[in-house]
PDB file of N, CA and C in Angstrom:
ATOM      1  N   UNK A   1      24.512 -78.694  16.716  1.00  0.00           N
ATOM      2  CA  UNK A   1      24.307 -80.110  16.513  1.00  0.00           C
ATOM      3  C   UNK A   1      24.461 -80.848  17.851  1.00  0.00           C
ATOM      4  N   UNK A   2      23.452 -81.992  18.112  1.00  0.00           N
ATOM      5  CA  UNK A   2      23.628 -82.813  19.447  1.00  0.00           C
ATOM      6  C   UNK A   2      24.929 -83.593  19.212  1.00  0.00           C
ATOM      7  N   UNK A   3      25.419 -83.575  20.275  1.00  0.00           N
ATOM      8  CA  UNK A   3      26.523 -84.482  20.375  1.00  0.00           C
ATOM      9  C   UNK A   3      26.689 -85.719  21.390  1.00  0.00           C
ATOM     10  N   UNK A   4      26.121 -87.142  20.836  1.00  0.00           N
ATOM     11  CA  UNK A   4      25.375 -87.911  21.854  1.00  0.00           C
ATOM     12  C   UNK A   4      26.203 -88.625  22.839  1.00  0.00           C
ATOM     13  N   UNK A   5      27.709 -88.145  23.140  1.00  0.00           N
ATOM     14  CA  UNK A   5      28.541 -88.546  23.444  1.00  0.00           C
ATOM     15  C   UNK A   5      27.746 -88.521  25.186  1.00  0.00           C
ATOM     16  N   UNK A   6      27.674 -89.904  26.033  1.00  0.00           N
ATOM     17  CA  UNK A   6      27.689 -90.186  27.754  1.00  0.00           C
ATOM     18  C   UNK A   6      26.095 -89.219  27.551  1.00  0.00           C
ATOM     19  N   UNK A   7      25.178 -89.630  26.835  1.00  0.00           N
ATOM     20  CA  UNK A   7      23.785 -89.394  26.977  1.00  0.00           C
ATOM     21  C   UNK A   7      22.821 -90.375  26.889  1.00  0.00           C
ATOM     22  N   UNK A   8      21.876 -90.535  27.672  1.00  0.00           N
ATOM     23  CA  UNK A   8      21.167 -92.179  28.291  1.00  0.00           C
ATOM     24  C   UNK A   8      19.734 -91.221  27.915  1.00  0.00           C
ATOM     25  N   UNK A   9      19.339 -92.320  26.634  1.00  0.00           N
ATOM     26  CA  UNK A   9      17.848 -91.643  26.453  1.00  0.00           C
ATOM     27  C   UNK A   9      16.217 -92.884  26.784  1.00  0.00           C
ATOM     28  N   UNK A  10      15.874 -92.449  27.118  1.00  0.00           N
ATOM     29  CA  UNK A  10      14.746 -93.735  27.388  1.00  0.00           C
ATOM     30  C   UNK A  10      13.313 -93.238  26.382  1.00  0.00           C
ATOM     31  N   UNK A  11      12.552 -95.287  26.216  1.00  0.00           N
ATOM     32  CA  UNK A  11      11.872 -94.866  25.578  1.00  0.00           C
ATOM     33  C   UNK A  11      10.204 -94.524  25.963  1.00  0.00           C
ATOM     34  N   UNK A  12       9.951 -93.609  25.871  1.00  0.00           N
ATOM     35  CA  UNK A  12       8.408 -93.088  26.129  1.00  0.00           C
ATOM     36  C   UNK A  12       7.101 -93.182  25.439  1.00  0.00           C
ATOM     37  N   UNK A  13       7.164 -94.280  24.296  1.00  0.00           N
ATOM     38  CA  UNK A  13       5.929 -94.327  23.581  1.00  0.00           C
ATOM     39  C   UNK A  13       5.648 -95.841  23.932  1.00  0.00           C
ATOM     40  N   UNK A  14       4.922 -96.527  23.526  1.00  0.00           N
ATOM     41  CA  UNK A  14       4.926 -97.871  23.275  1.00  0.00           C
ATOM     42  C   UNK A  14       4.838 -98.260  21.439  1.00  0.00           C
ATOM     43  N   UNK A  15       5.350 -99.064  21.493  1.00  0.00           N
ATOM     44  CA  UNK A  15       5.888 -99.310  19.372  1.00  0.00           C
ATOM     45  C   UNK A  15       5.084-101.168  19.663  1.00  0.00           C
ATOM     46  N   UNK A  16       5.420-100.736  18.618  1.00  0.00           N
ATOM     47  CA  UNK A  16       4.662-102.443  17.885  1.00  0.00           C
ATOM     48  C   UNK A  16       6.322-102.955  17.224  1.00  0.00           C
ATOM     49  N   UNK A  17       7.542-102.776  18.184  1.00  0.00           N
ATOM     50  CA  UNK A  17       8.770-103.128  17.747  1.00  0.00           C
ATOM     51  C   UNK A  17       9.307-103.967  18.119  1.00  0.00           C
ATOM     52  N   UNK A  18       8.414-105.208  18.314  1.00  0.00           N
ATOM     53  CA  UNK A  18       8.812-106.652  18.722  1.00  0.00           C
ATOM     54  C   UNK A  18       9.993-106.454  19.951  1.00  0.00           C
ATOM     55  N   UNK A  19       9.269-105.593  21.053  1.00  0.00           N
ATOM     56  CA  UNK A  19      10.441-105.380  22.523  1.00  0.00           C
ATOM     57  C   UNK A  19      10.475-104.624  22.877  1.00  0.00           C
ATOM     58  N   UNK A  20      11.023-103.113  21.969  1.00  0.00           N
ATOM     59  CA  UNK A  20      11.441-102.192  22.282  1.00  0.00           C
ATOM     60  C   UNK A  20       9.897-101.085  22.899  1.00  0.00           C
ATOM     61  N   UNK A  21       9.892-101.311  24.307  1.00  0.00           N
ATOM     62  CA  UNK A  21       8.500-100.617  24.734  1.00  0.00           C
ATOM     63  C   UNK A  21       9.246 -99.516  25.749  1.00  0.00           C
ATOM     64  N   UNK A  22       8.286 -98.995  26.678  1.00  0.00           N
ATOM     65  CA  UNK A  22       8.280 -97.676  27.792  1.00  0.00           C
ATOM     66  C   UNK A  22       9.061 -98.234  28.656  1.00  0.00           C
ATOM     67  N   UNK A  23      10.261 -97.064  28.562  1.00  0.00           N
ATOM     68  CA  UNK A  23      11.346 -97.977  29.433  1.00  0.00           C
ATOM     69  C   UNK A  23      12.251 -98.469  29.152  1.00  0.00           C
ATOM     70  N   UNK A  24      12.441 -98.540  27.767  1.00  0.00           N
ATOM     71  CA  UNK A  24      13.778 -99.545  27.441  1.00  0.00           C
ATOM     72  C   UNK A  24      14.883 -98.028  27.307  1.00  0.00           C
ATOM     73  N   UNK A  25      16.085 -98.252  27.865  1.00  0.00           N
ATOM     74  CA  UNK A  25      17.243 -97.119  28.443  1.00  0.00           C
ATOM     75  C   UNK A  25      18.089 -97.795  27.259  1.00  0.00           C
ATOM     76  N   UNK A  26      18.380 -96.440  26.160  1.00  0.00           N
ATOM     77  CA  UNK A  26      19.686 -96.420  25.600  1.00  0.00           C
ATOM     78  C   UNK A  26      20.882 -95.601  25.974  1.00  0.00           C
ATOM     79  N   UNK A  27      21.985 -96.080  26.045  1.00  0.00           N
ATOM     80  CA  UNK A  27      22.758 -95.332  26.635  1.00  0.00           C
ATOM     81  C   UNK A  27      24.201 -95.387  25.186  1.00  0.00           C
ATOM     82  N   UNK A  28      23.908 -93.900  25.500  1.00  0.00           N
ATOM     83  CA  UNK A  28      25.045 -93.508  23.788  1.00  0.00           C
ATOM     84  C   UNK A  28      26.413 -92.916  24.179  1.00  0.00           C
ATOM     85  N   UNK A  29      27.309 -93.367  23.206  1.00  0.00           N
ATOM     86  CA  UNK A  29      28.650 -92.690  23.024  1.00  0.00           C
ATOM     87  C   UNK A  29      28.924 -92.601  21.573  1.00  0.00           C
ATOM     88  N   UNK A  30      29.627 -91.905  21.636  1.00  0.00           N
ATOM     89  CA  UNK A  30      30.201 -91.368  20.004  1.00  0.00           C
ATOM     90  C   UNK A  30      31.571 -90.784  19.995  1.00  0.00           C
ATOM     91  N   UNK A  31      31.884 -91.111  19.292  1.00  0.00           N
ATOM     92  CA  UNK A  31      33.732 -91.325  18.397  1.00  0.00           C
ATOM     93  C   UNK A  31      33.293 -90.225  17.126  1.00  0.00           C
ATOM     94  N   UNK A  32      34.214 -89.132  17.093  1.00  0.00           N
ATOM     95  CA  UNK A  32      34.251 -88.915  15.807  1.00  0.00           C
ATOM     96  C   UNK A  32      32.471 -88.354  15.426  1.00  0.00           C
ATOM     97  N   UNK A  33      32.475 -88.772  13.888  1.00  0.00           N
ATOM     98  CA  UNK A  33      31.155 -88.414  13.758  1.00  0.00           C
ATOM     99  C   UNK A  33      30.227 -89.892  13.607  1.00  0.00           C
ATOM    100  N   UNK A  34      30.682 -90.873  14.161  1.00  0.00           N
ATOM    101  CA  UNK A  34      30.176 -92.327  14.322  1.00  0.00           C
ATOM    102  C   UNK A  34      29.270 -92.412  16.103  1.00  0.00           C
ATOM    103  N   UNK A  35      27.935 -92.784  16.014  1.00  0.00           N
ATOM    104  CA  UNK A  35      27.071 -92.924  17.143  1.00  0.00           C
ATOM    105  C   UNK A  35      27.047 -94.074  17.187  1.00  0.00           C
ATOM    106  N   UNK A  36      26.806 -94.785  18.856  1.00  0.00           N
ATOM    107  CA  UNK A  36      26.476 -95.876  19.071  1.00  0.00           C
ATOM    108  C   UNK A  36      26.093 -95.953  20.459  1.00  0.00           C
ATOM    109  N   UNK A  37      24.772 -97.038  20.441  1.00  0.00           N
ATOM    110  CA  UNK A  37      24.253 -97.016  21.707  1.00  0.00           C
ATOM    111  C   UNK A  37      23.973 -98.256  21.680  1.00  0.00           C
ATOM    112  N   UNK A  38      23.798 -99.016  23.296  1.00  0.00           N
ATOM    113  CA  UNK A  38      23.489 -99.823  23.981  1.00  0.00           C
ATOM    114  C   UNK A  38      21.966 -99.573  24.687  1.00  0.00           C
ATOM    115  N   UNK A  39      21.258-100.857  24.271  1.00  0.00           N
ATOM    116  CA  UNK A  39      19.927-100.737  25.189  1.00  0.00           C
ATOM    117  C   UNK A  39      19.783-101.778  25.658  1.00  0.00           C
ATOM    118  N   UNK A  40      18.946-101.655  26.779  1.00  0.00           N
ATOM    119  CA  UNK A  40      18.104-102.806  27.071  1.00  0.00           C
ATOM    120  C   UNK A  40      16.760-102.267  27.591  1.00  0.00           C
ATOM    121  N   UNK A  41      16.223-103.352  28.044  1.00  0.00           N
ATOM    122  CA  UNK A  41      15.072-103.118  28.558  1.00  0.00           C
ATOM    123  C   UNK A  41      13.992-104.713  28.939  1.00  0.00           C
ATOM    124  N   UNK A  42      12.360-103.929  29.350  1.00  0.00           N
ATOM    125  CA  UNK A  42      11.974-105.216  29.835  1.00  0.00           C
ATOM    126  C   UNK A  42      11.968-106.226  29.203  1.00  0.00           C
ATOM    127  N   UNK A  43      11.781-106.402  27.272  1.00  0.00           N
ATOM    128  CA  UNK A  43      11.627-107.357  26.379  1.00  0.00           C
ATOM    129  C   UNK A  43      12.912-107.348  25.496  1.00  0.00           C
ATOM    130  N   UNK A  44      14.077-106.844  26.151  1.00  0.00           N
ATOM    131  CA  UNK A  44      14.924-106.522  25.866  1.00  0.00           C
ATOM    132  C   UNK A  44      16.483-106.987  26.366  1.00  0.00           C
ATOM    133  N   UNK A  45      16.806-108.532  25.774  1.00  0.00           N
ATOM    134  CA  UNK A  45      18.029-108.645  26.439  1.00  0.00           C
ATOM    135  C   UNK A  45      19.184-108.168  26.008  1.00  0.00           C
ATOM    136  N   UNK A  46      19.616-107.890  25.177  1.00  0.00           N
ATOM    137  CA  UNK A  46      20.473-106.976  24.522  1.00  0.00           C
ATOM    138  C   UNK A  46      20.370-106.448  23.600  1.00  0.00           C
ATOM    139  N   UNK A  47      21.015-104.866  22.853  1.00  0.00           N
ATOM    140  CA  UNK A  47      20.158-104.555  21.661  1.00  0.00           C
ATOM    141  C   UNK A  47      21.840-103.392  21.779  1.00  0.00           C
ATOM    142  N   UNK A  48      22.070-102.773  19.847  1.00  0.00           N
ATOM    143  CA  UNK A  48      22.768-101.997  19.873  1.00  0.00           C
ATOM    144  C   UNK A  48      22.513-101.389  18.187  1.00  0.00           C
ATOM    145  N   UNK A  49      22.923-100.203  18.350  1.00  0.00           N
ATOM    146  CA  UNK A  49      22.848 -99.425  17.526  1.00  0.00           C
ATOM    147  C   UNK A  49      24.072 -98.836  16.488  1.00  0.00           C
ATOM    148  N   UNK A  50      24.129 -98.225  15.286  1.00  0.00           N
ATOM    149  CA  UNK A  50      25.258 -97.287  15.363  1.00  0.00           C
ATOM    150  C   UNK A  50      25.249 -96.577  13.447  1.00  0.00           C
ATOM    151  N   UNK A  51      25.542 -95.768  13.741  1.00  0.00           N
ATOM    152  CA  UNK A  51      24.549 -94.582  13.264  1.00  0.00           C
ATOM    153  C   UNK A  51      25.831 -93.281  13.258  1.00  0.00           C
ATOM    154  N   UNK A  52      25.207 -92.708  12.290  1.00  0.00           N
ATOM    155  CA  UNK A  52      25.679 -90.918  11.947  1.00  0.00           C
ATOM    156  C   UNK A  52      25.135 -90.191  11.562  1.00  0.00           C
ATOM    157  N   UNK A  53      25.133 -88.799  11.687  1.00  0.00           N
ATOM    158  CA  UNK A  53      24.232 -87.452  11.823  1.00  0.00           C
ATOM    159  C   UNK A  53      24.477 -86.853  10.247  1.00  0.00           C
ATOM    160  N   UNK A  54      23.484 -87.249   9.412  1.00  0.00           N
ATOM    161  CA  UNK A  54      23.209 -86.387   8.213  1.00  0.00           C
ATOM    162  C   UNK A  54      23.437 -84.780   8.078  1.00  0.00           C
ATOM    163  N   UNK A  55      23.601 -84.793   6.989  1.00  0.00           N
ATOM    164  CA  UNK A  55      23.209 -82.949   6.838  1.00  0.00           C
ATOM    165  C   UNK A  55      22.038 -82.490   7.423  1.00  0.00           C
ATOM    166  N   UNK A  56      21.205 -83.012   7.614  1.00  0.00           N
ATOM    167  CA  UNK A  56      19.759 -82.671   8.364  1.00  0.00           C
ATOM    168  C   UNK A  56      19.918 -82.838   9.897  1.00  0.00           C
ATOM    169  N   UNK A  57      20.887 -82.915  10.783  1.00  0.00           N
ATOM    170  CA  UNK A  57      21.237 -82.965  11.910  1.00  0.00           C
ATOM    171  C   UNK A  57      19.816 -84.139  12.338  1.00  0.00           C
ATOM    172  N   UNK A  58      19.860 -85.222  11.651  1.00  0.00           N
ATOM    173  CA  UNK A  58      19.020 -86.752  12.083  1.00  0.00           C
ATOM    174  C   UNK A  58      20.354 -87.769  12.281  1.00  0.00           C
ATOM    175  N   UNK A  59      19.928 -88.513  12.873  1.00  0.00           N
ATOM    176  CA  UNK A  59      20.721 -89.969  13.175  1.00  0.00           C
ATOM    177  C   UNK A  59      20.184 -90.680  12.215  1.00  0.00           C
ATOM    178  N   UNK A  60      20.786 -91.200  11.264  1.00  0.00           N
ATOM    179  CA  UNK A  60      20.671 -92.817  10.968  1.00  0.00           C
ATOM    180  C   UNK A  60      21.906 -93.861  11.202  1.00  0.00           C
ATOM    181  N   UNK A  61      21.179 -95.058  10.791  1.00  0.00           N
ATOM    182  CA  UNK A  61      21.774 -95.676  11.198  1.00  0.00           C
ATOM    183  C   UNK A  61      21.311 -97.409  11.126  1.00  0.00           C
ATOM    184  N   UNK A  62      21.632 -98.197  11.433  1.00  0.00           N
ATOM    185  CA  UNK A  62      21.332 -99.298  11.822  1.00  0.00           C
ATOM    186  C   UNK A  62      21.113-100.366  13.107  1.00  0.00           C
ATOM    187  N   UNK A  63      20.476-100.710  13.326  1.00  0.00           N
ATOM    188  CA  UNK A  63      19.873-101.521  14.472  1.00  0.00           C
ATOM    189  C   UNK A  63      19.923-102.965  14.112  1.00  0.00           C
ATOM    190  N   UNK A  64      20.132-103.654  15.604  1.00  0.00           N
ATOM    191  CA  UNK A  64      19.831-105.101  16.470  1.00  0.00           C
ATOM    192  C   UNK A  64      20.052-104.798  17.722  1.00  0.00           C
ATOM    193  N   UNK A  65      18.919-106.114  18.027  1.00  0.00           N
ATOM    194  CA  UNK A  65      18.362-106.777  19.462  1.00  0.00           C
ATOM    195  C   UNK A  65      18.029-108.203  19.338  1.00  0.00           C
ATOM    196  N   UNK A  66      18.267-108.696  20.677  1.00  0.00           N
ATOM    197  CA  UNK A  66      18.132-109.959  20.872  1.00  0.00           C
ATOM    198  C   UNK A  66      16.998-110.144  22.262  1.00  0.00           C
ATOM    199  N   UNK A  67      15.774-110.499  22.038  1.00  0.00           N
ATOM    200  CA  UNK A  67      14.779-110.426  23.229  1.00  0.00           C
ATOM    201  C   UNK A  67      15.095-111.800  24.161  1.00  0.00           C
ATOM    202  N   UNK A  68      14.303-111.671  25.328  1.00  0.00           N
ATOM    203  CA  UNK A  68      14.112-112.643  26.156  1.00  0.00           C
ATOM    204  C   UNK A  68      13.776-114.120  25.307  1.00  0.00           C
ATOM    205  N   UNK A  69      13.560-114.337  24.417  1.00  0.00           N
ATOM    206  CA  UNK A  69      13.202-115.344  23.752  1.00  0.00           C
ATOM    207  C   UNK A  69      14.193-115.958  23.149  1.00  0.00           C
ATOM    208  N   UNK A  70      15.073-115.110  22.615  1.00  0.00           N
ATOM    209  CA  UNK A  70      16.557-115.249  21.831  1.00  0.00           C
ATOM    210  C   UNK A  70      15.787-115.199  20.519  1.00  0.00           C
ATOM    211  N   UNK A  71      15.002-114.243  20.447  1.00  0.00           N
ATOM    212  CA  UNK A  71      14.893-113.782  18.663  1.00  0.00           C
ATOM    213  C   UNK A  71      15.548-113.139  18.379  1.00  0.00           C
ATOM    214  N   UNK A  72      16.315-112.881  17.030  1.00  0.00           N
ATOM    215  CA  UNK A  72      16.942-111.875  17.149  1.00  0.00           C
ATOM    216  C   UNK A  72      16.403-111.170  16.125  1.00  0.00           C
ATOM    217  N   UNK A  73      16.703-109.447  15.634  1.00  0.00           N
ATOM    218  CA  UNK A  73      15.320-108.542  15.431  1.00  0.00           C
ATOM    219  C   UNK A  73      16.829-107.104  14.632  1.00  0.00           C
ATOM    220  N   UNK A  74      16.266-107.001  13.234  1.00  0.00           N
ATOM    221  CA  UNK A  74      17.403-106.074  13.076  1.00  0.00           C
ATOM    222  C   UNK A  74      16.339-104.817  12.032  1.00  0.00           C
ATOM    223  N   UNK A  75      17.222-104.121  11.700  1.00  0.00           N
ATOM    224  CA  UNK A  75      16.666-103.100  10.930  1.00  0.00           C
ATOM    225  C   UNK A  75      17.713-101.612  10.845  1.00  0.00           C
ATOM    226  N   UNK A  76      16.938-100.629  10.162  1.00  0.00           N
ATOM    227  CA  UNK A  76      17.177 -99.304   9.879  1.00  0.00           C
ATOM    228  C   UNK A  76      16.537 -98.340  10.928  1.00  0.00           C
ATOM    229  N   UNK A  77      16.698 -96.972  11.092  1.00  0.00           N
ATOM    230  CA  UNK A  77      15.659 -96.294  11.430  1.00  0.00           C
ATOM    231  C   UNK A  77      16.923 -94.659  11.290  1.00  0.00           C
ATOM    232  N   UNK A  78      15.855 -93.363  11.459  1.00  0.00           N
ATOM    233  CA  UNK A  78      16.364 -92.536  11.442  1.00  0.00           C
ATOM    234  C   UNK A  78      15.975 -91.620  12.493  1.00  0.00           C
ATOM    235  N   UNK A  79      16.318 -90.691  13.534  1.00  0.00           N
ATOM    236  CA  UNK A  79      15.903 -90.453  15.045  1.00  0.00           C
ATOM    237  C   UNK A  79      16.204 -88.575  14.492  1.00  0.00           C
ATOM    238  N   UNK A  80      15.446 -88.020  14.763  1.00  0.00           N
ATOM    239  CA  UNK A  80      15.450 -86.485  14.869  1.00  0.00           C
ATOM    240  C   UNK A  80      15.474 -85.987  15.681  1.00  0.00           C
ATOM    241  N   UNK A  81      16.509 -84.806  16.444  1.00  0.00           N
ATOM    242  CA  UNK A  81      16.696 -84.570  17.850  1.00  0.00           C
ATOM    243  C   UNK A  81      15.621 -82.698  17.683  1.00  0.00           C
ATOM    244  N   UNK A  82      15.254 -82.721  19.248  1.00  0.00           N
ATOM    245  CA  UNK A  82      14.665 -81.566  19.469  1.00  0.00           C
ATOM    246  C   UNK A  82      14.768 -81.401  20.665  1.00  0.00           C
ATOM    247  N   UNK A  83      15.550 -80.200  20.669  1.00  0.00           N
ATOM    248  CA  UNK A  83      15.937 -79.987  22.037  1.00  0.00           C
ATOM    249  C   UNK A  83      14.557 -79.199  22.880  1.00  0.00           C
ATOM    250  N   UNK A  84      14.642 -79.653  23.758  1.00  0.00           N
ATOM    251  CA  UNK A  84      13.560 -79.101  25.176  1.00  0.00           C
ATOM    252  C   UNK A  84      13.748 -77.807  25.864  1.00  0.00           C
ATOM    253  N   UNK A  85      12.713 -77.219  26.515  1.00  0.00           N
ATOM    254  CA  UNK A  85      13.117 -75.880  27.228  1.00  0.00           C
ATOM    255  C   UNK A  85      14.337 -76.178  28.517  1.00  0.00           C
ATOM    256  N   UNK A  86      13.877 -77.315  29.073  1.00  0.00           N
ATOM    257  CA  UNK A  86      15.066 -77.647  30.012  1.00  0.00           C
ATOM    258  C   UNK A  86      16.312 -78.329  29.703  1.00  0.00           C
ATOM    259  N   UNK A  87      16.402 -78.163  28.601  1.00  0.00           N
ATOM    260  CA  UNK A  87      17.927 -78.154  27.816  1.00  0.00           C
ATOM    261  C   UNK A  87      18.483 -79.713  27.672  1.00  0.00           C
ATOM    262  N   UNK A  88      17.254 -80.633  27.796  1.00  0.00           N
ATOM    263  CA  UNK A  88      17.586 -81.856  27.135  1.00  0.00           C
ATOM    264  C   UNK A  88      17.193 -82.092  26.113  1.00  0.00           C
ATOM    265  N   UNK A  89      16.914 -83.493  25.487  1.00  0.00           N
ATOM    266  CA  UNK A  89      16.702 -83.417  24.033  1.00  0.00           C
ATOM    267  C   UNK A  89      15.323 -84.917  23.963  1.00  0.00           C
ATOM    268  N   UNK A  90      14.895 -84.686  23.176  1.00  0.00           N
ATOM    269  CA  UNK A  90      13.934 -85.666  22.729  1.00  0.00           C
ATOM    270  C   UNK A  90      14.406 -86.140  21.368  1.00  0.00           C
ATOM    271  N   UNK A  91      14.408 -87.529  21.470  1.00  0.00           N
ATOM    272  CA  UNK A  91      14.510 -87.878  19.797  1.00  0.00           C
ATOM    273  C   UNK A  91      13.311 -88.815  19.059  1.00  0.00           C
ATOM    274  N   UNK A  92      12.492 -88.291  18.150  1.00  0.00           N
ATOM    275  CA  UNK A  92      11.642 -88.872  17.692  1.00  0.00           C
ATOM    276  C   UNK A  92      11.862 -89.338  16.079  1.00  0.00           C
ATOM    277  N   UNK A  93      11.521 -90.932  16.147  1.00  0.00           N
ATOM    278  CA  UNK A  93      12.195 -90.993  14.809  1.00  0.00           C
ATOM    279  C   UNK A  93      11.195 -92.321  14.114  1.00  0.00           C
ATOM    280  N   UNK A  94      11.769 -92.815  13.183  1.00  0.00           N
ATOM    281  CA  UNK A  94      11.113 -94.067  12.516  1.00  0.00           C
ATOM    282  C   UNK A  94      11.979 -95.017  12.181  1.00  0.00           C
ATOM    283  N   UNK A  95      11.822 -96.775  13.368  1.00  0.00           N
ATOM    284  CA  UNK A  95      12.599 -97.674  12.963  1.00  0.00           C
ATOM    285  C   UNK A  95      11.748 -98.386  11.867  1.00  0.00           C
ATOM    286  N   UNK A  96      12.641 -98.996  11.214  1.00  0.00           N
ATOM    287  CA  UNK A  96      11.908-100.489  10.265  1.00  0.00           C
ATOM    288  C   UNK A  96      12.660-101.948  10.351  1.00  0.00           C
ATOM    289  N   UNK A  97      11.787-102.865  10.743  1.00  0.00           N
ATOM    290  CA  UNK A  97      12.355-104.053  10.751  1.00  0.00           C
ATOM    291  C   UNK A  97      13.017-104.289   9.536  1.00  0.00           C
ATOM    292  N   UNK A  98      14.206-105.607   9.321  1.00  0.00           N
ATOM    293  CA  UNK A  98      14.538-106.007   8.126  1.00  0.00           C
ATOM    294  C   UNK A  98      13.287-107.383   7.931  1.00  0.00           C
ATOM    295  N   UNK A  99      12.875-107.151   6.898  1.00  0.00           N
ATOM    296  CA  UNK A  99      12.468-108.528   6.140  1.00  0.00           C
ATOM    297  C   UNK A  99      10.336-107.496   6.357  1.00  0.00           C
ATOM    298  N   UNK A 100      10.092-106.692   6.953  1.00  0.00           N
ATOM    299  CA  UNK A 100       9.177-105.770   7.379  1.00  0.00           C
ATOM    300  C   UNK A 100       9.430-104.405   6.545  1.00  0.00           C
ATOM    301  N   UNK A 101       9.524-104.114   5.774  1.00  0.00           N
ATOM    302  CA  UNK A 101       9.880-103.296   5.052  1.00  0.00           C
ATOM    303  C   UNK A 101       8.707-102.003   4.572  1.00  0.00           C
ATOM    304  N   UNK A 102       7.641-102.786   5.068  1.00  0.00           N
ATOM    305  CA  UNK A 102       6.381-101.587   4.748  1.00  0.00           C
ATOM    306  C   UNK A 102       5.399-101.071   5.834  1.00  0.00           C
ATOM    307  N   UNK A 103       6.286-101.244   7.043  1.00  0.00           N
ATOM    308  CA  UNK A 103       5.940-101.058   8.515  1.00  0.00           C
ATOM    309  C   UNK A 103       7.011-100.083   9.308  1.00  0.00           C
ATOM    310  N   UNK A 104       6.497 -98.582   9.543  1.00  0.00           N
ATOM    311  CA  UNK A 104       7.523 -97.996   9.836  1.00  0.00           C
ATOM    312  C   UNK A 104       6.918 -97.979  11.247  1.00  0.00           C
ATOM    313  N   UNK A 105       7.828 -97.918  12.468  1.00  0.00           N
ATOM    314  CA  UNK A 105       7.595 -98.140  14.144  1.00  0.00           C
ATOM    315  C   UNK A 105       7.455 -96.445  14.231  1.00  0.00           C
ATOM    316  N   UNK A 106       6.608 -95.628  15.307  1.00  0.00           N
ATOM    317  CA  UNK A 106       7.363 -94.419  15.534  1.00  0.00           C
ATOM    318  C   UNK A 106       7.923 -94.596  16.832  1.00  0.00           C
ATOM    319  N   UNK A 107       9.076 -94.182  17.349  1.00  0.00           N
ATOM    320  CA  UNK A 107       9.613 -94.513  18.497  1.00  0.00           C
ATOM    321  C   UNK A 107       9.917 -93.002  19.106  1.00  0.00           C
ATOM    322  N   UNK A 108       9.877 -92.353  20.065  1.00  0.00           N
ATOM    323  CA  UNK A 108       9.977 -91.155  21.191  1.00  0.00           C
ATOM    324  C   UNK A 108      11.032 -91.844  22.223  1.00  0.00           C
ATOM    325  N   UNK A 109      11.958 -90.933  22.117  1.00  0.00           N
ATOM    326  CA  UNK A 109      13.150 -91.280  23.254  1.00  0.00           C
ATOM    327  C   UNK A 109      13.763 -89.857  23.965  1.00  0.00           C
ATOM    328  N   UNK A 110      13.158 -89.629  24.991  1.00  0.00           N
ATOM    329  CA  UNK A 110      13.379 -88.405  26.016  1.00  0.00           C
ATOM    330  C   UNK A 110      14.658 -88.465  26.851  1.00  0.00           C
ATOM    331  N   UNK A 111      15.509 -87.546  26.916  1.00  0.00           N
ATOM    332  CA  UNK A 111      16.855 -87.876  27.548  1.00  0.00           C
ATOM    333  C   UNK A 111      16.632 -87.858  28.747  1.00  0.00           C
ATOM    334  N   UNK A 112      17.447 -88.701  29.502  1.00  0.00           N
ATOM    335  CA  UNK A 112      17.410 -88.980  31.245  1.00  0.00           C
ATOM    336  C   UNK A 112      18.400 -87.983  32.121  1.00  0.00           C
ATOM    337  N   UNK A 113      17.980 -86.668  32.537  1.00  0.00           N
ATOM    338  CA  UNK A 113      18.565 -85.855  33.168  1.00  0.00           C
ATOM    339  C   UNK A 113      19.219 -86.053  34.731  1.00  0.00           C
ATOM    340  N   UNK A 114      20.200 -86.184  34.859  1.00  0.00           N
ATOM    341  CA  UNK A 114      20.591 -86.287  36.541  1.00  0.00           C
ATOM    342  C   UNK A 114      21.393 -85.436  36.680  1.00  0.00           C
ATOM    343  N   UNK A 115      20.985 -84.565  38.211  1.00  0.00           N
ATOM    344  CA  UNK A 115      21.021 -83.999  38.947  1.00  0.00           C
ATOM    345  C   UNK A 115      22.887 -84.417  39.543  1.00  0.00           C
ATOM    346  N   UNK A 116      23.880 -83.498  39.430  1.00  0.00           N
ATOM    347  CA  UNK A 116      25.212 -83.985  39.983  1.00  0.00           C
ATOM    348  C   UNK A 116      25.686 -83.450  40.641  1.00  0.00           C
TER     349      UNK A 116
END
């Protein structure tokens, strides 16, 4: 099982997720079996997550963000990890806005590897 504890994943698709585009950096820690991450990005003035790993080794969880505009933007989504040959992880998953309920986003988030 991933353990998303001091792992910074960025996002690589572009979504129709009112912000969340190529580029926006989440950066995760986890307590226990409780996840939570911090993002931002370009349409992105603050945004956070927090979430736990099913029997199906997926994240769910719940979401908000607050864009450059001061909208603020909440929802569900559930993130599936797959680990890579170079031993990071990709998580591909499906957010949904609240009050949007028949619009699922797909979002791709590739982990940010550095060299130490």
């Amino acid at each position: 099982m991933l353990h998303f504890n001091n792992r910074i994943f960025i996002c690589s698709t572009d979504t129709n997720l009112k912000g969340i585009t190529v580029g926006t950096k989440f950066y995760y820690s986890q307590y226990d079996g409780i996840v939570n991450a911090s993002f931002i990005g370009r349409d992105i003035l603050m945004g956070e997550l927090v979430g736990m790993v099913n029997q199906q080794d997926q994240l769910e969880g719940i979401f908000n963000f607050c864009n450059y505009n001061f909208e603020f933007f909440s929802g569900t989504f559930t993130l599936t990890p797959k680990k890579l040959p170079n031993k990071s992880y990709k998580l591909h998953g499906l957010w949904v806005l609240s009050g949007d309920e028949t619009i699922e986003h797909d979002l791709i988030l590739e982990e940010l590897l550095y060299n130490v």
